[in-house]
PDB file of N, CA and C in Angstrom:
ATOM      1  N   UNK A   1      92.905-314.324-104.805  1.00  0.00           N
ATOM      2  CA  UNK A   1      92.702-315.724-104.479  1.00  0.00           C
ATOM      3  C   UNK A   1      92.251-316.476-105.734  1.00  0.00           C
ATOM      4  N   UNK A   2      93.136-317.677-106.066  1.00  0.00           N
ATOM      5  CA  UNK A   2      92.443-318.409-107.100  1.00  0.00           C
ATOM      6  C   UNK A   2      91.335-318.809-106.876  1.00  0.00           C
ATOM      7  N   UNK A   3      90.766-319.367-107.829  1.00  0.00           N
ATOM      8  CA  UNK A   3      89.465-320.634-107.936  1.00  0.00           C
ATOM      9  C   UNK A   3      89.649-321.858-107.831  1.00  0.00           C
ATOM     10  N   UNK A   4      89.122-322.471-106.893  1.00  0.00           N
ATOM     11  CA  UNK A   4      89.604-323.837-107.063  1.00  0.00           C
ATOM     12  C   UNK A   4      88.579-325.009-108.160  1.00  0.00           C
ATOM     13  N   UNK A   5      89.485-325.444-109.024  1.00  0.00           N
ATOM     14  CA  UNK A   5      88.766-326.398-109.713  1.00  0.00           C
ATOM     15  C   UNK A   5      89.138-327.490-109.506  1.00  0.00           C
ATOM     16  N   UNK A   6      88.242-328.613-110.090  1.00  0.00           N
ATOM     17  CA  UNK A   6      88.200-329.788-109.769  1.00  0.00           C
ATOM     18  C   UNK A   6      88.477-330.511-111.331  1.00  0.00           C
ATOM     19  N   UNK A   7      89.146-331.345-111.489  1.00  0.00           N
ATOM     20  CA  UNK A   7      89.114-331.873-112.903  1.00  0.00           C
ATOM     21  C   UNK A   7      88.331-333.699-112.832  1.00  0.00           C
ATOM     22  N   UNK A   8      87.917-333.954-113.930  1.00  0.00           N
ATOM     23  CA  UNK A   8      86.869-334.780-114.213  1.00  0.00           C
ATOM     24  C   UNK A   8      87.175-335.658-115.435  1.00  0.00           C
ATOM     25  N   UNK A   9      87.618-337.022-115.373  1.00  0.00           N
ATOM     26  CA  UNK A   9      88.117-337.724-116.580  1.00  0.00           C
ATOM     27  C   UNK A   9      87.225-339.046-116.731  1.00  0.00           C
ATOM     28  N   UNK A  10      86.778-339.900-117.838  1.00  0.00           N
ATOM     29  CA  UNK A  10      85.981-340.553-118.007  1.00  0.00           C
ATOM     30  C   UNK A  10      86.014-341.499-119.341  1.00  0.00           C
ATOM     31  N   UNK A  11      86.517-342.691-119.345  1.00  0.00           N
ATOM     32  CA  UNK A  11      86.710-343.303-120.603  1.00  0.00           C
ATOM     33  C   UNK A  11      85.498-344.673-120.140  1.00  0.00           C
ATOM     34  N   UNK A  12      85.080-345.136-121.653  1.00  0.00           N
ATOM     35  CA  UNK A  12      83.994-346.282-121.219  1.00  0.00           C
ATOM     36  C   UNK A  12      84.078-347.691-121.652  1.00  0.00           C
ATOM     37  N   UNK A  13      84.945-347.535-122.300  1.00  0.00           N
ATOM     38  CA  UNK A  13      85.038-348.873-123.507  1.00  0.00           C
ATOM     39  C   UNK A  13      86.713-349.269-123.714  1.00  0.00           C
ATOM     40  N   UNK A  14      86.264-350.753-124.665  1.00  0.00           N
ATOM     41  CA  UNK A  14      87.459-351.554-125.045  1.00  0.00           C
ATOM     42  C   UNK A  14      88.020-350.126-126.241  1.00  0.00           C
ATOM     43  N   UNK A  15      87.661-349.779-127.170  1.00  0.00           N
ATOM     44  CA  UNK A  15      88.135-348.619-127.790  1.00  0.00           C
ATOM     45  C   UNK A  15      88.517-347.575-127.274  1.00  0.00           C
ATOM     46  N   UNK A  16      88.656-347.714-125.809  1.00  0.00           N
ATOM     47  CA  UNK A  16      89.408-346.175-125.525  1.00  0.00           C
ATOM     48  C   UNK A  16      90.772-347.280-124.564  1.00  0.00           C
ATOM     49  N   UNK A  17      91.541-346.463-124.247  1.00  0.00           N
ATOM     50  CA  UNK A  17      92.667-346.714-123.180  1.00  0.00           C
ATOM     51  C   UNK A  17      92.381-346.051-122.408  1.00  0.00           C
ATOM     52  N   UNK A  18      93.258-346.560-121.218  1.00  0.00           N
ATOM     53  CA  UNK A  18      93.597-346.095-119.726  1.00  0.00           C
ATOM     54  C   UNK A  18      94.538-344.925-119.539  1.00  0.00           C
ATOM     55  N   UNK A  19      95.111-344.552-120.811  1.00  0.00           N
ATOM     56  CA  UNK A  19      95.949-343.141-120.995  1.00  0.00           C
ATOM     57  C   UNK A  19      94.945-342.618-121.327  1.00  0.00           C
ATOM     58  N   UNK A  20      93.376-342.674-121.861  1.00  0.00           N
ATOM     59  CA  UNK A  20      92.768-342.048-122.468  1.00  0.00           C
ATOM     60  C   UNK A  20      92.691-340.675-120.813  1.00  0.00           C
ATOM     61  N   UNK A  21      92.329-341.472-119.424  1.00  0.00           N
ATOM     62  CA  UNK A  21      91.680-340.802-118.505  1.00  0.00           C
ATOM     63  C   UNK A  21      93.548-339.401-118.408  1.00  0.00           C
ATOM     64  N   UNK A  22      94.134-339.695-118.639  1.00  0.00           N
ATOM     65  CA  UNK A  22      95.533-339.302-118.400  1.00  0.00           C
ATOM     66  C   UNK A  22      95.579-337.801-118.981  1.00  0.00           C
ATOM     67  N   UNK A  23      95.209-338.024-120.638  1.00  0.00           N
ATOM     68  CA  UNK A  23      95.079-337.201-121.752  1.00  0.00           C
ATOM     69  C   UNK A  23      94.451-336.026-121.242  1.00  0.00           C
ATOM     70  N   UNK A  24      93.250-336.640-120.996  1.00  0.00           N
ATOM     71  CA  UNK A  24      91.755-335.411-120.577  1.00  0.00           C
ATOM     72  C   UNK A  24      92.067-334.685-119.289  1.00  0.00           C
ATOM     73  N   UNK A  25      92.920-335.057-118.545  1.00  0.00           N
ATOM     74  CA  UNK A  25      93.612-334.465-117.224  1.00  0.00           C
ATOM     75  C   UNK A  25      94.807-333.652-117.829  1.00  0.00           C
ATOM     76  N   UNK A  26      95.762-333.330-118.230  1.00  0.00           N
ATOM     77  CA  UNK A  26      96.436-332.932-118.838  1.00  0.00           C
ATOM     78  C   UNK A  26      95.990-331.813-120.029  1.00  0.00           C
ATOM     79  N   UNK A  27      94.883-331.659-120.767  1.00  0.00           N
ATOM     80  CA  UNK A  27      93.919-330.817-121.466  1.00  0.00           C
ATOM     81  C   UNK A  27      93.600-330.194-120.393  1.00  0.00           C
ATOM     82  N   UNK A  28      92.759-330.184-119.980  1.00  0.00           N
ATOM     83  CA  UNK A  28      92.098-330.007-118.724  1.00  0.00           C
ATOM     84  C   UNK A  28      92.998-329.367-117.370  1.00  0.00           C
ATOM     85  N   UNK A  29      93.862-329.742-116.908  1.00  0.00           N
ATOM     86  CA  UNK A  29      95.014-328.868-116.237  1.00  0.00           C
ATOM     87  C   UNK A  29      95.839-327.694-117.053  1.00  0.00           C
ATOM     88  N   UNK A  30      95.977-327.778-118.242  1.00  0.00           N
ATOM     89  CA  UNK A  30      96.297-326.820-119.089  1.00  0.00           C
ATOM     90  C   UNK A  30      95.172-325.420-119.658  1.00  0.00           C
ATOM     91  N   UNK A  31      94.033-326.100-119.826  1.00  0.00           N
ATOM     92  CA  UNK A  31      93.104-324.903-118.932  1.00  0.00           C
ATOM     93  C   UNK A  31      92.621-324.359-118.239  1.00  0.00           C
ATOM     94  N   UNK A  32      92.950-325.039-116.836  1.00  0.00           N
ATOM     95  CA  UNK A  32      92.763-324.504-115.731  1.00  0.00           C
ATOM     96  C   UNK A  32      94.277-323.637-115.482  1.00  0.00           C
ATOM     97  N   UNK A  33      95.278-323.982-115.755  1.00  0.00           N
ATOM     98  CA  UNK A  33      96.512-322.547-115.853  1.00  0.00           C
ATOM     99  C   UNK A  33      96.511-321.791-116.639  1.00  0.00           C
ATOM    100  N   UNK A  34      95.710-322.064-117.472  1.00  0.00           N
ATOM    101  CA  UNK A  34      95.626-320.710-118.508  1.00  0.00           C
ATOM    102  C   UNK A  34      95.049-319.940-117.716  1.00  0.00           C
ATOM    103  N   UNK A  35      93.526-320.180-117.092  1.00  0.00           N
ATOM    104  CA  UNK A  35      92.655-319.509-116.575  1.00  0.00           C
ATOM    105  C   UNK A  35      92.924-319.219-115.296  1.00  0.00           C
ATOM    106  N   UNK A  36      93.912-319.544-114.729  1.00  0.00           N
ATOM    107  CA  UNK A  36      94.731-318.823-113.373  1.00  0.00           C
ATOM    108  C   UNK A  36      93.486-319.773-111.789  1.00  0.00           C
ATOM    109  N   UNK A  37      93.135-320.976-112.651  1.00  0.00           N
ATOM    110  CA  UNK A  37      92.570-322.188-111.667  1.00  0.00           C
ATOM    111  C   UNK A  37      93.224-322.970-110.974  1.00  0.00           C
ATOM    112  N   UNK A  38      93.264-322.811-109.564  1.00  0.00           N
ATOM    113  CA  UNK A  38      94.103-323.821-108.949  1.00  0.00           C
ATOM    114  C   UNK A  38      93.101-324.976-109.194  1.00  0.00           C
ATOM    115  N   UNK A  39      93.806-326.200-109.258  1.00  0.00           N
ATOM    116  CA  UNK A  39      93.237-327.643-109.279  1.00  0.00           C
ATOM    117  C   UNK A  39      93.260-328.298-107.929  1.00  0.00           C
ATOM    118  N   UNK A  40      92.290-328.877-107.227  1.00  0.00           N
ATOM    119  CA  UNK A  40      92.361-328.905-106.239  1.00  0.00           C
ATOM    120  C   UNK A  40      91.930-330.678-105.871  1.00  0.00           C
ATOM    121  N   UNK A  41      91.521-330.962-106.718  1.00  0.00           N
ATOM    122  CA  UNK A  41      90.846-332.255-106.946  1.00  0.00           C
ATOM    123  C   UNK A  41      90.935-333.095-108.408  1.00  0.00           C
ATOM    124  N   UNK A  42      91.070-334.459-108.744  1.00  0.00           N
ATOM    125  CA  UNK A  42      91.087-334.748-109.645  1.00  0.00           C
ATOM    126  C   UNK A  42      90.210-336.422-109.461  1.00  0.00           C
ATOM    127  N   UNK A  43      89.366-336.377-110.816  1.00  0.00           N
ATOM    128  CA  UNK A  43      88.392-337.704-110.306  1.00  0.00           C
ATOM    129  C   UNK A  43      87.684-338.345-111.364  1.00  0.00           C
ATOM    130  N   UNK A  44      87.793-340.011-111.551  1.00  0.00           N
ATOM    131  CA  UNK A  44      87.544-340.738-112.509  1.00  0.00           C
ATOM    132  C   UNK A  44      87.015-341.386-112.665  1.00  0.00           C
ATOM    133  N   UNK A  45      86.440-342.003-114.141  1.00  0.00           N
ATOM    134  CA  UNK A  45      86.093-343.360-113.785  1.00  0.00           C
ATOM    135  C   UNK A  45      86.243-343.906-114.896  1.00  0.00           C
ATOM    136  N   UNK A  46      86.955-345.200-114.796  1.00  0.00           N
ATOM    137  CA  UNK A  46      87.671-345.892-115.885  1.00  0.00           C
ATOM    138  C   UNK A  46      87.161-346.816-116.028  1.00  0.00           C
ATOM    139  N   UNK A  47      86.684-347.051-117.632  1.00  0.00           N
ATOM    140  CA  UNK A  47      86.319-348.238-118.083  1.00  0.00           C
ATOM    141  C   UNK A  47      84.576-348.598-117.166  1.00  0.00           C
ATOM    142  N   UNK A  48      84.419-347.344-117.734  1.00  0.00           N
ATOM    143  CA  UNK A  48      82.869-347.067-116.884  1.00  0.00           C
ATOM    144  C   UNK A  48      82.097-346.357-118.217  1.00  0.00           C
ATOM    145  N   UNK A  49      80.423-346.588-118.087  1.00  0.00           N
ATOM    146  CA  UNK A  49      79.793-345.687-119.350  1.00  0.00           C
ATOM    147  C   UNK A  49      79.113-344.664-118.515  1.00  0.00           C
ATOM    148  N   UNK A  50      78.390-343.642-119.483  1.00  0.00           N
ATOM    149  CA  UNK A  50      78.250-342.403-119.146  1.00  0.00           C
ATOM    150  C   UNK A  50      76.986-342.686-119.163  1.00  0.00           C
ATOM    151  N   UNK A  51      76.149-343.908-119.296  1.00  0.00           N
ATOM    152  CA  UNK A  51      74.647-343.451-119.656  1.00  0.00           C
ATOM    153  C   UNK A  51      73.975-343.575-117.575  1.00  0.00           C
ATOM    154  N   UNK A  52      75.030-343.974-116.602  1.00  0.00           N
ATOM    155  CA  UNK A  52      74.357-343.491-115.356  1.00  0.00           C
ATOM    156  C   UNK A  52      75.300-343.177-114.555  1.00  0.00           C
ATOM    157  N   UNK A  53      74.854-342.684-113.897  1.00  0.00           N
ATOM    158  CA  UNK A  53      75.847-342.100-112.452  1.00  0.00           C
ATOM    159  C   UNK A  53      76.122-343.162-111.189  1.00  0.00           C
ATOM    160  N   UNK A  54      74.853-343.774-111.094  1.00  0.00           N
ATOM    161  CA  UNK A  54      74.997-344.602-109.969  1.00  0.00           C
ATOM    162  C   UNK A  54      76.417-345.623-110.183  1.00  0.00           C
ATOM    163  N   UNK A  55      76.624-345.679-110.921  1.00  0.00           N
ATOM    164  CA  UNK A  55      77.316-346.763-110.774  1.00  0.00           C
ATOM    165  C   UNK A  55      78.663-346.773-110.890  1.00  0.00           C
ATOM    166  N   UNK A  56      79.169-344.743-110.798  1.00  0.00           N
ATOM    167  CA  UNK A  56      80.579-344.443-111.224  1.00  0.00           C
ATOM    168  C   UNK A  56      80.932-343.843-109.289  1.00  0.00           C
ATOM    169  N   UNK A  57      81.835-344.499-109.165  1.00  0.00           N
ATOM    170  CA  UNK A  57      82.514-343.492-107.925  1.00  0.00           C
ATOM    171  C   UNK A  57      83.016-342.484-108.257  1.00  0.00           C
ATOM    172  N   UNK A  58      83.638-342.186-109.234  1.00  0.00           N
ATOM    173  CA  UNK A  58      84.571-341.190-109.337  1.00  0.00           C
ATOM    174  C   UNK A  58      83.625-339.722-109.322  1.00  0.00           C
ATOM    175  N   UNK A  59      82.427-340.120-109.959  1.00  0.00           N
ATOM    176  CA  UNK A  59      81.429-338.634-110.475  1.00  0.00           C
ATOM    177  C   UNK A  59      80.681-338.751-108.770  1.00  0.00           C
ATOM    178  N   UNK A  60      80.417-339.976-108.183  1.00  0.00           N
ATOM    179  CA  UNK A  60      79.940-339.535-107.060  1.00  0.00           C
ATOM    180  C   UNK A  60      80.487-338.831-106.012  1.00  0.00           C
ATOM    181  N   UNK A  61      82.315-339.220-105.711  1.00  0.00           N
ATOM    182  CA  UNK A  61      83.058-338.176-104.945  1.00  0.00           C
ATOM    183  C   UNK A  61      82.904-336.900-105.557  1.00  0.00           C
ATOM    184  N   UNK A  62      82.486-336.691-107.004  1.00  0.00           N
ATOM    185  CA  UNK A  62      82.839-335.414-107.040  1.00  0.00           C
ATOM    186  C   UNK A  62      81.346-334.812-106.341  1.00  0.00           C
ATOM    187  N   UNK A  63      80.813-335.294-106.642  1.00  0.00           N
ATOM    188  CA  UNK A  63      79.190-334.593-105.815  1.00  0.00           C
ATOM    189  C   UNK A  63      79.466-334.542-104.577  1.00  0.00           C
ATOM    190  N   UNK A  64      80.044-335.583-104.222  1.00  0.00           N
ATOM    191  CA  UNK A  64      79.893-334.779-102.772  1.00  0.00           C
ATOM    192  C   UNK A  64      80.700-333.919-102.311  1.00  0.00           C
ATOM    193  N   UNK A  65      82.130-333.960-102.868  1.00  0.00           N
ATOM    194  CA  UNK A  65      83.042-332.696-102.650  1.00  0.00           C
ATOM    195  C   UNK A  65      82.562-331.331-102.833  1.00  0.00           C
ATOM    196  N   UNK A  66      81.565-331.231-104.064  1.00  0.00           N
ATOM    197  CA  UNK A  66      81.024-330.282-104.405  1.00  0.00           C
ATOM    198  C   UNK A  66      80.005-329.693-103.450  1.00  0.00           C
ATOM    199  N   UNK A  67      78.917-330.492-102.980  1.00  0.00           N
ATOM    200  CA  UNK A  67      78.398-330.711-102.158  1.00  0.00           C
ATOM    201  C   UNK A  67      79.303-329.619-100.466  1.00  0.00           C
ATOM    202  N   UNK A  68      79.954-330.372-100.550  1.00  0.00           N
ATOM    203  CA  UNK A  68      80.909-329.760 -99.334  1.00  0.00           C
ATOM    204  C   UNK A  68      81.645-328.478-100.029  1.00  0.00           C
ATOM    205  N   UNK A  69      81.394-327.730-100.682  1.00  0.00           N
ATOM    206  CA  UNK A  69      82.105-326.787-101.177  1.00  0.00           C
ATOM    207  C   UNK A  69      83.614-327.337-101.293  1.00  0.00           C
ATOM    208  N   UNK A  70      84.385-327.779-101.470  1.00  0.00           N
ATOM    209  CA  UNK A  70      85.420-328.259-102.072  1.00  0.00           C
ATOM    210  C   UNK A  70      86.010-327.562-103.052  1.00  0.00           C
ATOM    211  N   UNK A  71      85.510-327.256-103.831  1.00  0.00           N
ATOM    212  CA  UNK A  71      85.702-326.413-105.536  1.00  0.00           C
ATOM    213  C   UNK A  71      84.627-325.481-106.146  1.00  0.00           C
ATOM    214  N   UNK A  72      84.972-324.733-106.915  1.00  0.00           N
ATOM    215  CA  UNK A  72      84.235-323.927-107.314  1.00  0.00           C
ATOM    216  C   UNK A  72      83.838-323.803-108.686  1.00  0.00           C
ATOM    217  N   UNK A  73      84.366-324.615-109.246  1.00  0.00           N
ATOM    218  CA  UNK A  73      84.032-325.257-110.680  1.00  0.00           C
ATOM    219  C   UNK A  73      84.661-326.424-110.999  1.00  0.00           C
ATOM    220  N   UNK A  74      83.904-327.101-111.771  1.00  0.00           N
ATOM    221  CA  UNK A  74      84.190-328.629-112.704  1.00  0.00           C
ATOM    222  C   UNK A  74      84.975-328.282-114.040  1.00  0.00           C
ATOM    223  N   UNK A  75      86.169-329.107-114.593  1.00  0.00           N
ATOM    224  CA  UNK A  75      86.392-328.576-116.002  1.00  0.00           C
ATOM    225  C   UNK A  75      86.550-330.644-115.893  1.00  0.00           C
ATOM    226  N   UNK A  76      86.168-330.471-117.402  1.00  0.00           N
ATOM    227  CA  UNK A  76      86.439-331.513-118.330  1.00  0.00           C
ATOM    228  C   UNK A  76      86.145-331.778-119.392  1.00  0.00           C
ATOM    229  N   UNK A  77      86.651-332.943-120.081  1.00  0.00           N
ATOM    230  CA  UNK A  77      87.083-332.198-121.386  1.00  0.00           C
ATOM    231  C   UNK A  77      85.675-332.164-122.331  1.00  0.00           C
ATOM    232  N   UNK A  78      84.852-332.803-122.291  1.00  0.00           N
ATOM    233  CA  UNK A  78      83.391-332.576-122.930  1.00  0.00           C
ATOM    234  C   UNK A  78      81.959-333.056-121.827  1.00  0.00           C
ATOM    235  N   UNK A  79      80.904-332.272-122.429  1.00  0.00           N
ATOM    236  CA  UNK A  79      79.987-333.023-121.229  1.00  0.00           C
ATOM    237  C   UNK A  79      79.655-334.252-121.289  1.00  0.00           C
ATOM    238  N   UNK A  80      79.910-335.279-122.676  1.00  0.00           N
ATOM    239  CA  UNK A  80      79.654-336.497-122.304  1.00  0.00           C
ATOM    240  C   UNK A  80      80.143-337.506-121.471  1.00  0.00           C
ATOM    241  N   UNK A  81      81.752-336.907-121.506  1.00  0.00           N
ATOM    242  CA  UNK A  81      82.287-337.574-120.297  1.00  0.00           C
ATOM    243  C   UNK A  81      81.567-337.483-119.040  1.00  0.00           C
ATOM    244  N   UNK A  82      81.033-336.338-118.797  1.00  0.00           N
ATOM    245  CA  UNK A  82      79.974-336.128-117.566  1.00  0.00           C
ATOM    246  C   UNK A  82      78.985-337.270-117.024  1.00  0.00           C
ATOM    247  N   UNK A  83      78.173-337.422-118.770  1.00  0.00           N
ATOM    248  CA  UNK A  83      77.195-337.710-118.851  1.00  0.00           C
ATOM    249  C   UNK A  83      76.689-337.836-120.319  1.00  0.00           C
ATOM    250  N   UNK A  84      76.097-338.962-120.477  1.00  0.00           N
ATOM    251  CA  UNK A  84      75.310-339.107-121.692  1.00  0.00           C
ATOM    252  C   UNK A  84      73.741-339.435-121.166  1.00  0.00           C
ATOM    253  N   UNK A  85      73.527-339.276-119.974  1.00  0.00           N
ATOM    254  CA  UNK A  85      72.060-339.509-119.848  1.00  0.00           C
ATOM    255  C   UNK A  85      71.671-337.848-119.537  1.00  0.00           C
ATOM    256  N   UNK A  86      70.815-337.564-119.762  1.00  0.00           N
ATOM    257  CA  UNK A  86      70.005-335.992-119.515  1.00  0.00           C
ATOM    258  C   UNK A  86      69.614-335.698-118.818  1.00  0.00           C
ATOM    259  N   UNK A  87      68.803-336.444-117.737  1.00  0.00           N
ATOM    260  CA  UNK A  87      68.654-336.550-116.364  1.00  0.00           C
ATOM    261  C   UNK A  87      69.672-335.874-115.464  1.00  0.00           C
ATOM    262  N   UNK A  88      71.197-337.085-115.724  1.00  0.00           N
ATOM    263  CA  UNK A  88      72.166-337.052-115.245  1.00  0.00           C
ATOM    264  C   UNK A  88      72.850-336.197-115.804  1.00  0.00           C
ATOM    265  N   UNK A  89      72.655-335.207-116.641  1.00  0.00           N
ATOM    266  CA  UNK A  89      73.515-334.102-116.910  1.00  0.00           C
ATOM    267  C   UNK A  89      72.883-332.354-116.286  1.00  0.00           C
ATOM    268  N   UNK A  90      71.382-332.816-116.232  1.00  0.00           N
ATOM    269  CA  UNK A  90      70.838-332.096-115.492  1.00  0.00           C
ATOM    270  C   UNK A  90      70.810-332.225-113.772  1.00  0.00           C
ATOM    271  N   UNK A  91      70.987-333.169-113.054  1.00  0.00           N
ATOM    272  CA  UNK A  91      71.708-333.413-111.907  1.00  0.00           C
ATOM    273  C   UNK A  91      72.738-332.598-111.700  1.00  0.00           C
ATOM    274  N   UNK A  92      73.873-332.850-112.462  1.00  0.00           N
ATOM    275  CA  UNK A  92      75.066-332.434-111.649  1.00  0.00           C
ATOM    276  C   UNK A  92      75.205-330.973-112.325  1.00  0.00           C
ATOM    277  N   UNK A  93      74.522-330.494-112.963  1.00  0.00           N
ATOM    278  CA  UNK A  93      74.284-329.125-113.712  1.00  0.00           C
ATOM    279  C   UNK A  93      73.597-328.344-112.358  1.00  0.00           C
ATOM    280  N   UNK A  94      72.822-328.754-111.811  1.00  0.00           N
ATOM    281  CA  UNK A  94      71.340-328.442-110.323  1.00  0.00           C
ATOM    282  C   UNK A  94      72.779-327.922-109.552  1.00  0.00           C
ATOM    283  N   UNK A  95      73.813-329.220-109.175  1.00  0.00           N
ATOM    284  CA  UNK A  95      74.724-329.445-108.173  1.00  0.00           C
ATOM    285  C   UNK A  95      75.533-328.489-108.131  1.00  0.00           C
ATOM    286  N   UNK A  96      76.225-328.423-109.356  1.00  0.00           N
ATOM    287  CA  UNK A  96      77.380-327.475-109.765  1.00  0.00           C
ATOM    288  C   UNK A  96      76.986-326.096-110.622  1.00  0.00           C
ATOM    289  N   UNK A  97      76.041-325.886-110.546  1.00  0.00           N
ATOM    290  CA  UNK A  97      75.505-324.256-111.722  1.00  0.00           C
ATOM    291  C   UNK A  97      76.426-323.394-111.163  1.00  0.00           C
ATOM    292  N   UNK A  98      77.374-322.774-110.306  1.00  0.00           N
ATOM    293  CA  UNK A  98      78.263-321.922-110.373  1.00  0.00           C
ATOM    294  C   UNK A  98      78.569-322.087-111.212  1.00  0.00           C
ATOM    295  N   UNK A  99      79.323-323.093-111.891  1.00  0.00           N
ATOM    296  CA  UNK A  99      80.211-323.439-112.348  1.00  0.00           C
ATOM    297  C   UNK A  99      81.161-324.767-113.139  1.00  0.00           C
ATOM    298  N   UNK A 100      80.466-325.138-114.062  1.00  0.00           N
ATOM    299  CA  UNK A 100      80.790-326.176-115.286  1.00  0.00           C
ATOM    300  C   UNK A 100      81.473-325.882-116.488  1.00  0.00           C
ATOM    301  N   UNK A 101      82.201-326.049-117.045  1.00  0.00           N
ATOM    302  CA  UNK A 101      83.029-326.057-118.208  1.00  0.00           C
ATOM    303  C   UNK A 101      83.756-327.172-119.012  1.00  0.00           C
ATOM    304  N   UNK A 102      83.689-327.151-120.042  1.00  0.00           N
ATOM    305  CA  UNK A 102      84.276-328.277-120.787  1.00  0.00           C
ATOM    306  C   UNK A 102      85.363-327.670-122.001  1.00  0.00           C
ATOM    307  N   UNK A 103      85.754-328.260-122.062  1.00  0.00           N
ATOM    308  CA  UNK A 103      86.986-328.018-123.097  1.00  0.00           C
ATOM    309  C   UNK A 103      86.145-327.756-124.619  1.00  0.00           C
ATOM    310  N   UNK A 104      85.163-328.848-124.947  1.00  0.00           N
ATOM    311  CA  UNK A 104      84.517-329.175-125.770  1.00  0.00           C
ATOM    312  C   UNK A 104      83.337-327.677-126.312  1.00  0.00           C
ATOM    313  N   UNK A 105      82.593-327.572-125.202  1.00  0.00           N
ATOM    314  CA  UNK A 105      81.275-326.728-125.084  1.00  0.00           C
ATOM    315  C   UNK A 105      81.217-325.523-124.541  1.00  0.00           C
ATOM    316  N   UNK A 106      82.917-325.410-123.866  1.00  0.00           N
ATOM    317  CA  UNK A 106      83.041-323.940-123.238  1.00  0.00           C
ATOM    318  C   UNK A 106      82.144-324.283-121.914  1.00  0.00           C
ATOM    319  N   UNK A 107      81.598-323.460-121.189  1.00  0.00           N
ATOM    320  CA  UNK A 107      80.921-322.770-120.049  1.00  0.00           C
ATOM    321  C   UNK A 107      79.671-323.132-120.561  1.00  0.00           C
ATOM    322  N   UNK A 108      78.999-324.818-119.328  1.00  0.00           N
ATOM    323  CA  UNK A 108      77.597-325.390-119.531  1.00  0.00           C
ATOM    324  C   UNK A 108      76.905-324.035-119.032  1.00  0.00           C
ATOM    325  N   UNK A 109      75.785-324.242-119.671  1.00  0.00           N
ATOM    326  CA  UNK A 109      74.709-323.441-119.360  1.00  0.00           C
ATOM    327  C   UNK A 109      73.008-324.297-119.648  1.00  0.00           C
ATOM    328  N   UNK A 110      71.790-323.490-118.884  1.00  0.00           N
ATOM    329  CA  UNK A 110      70.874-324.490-118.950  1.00  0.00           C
ATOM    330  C   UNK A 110      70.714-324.684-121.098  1.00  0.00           C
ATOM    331  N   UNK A 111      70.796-324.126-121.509  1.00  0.00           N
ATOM    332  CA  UNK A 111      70.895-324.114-122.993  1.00  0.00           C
ATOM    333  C   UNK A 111      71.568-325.576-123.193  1.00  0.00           C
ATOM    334  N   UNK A 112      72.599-325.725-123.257  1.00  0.00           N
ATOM    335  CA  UNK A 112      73.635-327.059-122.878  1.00  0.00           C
ATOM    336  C   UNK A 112      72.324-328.441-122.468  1.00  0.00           C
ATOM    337  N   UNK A 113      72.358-328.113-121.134  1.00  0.00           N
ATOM    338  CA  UNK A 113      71.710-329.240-120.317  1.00  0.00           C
ATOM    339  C   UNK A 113      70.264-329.442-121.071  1.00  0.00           C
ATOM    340  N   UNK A 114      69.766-328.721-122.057  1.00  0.00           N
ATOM    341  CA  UNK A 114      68.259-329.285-122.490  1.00  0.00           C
ATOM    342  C   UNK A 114      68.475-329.846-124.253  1.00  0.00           C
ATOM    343  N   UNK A 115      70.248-328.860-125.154  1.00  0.00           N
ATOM    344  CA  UNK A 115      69.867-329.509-126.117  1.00  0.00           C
ATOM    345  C   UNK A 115      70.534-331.201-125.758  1.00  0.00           C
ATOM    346  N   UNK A 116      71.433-331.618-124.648  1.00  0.00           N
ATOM    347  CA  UNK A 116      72.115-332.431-124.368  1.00  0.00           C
ATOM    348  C   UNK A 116      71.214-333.590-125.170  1.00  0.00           C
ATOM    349  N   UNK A 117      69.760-333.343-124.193  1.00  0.00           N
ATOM    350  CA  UNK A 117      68.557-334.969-124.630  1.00  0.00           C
ATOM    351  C   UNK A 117      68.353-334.593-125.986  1.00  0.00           C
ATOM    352  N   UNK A 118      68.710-333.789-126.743  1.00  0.00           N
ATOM    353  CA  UNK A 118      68.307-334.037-128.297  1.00  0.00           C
ATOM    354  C   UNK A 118      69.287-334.475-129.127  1.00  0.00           C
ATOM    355  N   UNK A 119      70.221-334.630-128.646  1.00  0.00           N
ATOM    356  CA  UNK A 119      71.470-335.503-129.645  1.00  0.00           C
ATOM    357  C   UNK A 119      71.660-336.766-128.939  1.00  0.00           C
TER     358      UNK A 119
END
């Protein structure tokens, strides 16, 4: 039985595009077939910033899918897309600890989630 993953895309600004969310799905589906991951979910938020959660739908469906067992891991393509607040990277780290990965950082771990607030 595969794994089901969930993929996670996130652009914030006039300097990125709307292909940007496209790109990171496409990375991101290409490592989940490498890794023999069915994708089961895919979820965004465009022209949104990373410094909170409240205010993105796309990261909140994924909590709650997660929440509902839905998937069994998150991939995307770095954790800032996640999150640039520390709080909020430690949140959905609590939510999802089976299972986080980024293209960027490999496989989050609490190591990840504490040097996150020092850069």
């Amino acid at each position: 039985m595969k794994l089901h993953a969930a993929l996670y895309a996130r652009y914030s600004s006039d300097q990125q595009r709307a292909a940007s969310i496209e790109d990171q799905f496409r990375i991101c589906r290409e490592r989940a077939a490498h890794e023999g991951w069915q994708v089961v979910g895919t979820y965004e938020d465009s022209a949104v910033s990373g410094a909170s959660m409240i205010l993105r739908p796309g990261i909140q469906a994924l909590l709650e899918d997660a929440r509902r067992g839905r998937f069994g891991i998150l991939v995307a393509e770095a954790l800032d897309r996640v999150s640039r607040d520390q709080a909020d990277v430690a949140t959905v780290y609590k939510h999802l600890r089976f299972a986080v990965v980024t293209l960027a950082e490999g496989e989050i771990s609490e190591l990840h989630v504490g040097l996150k607030g020092r850069i």
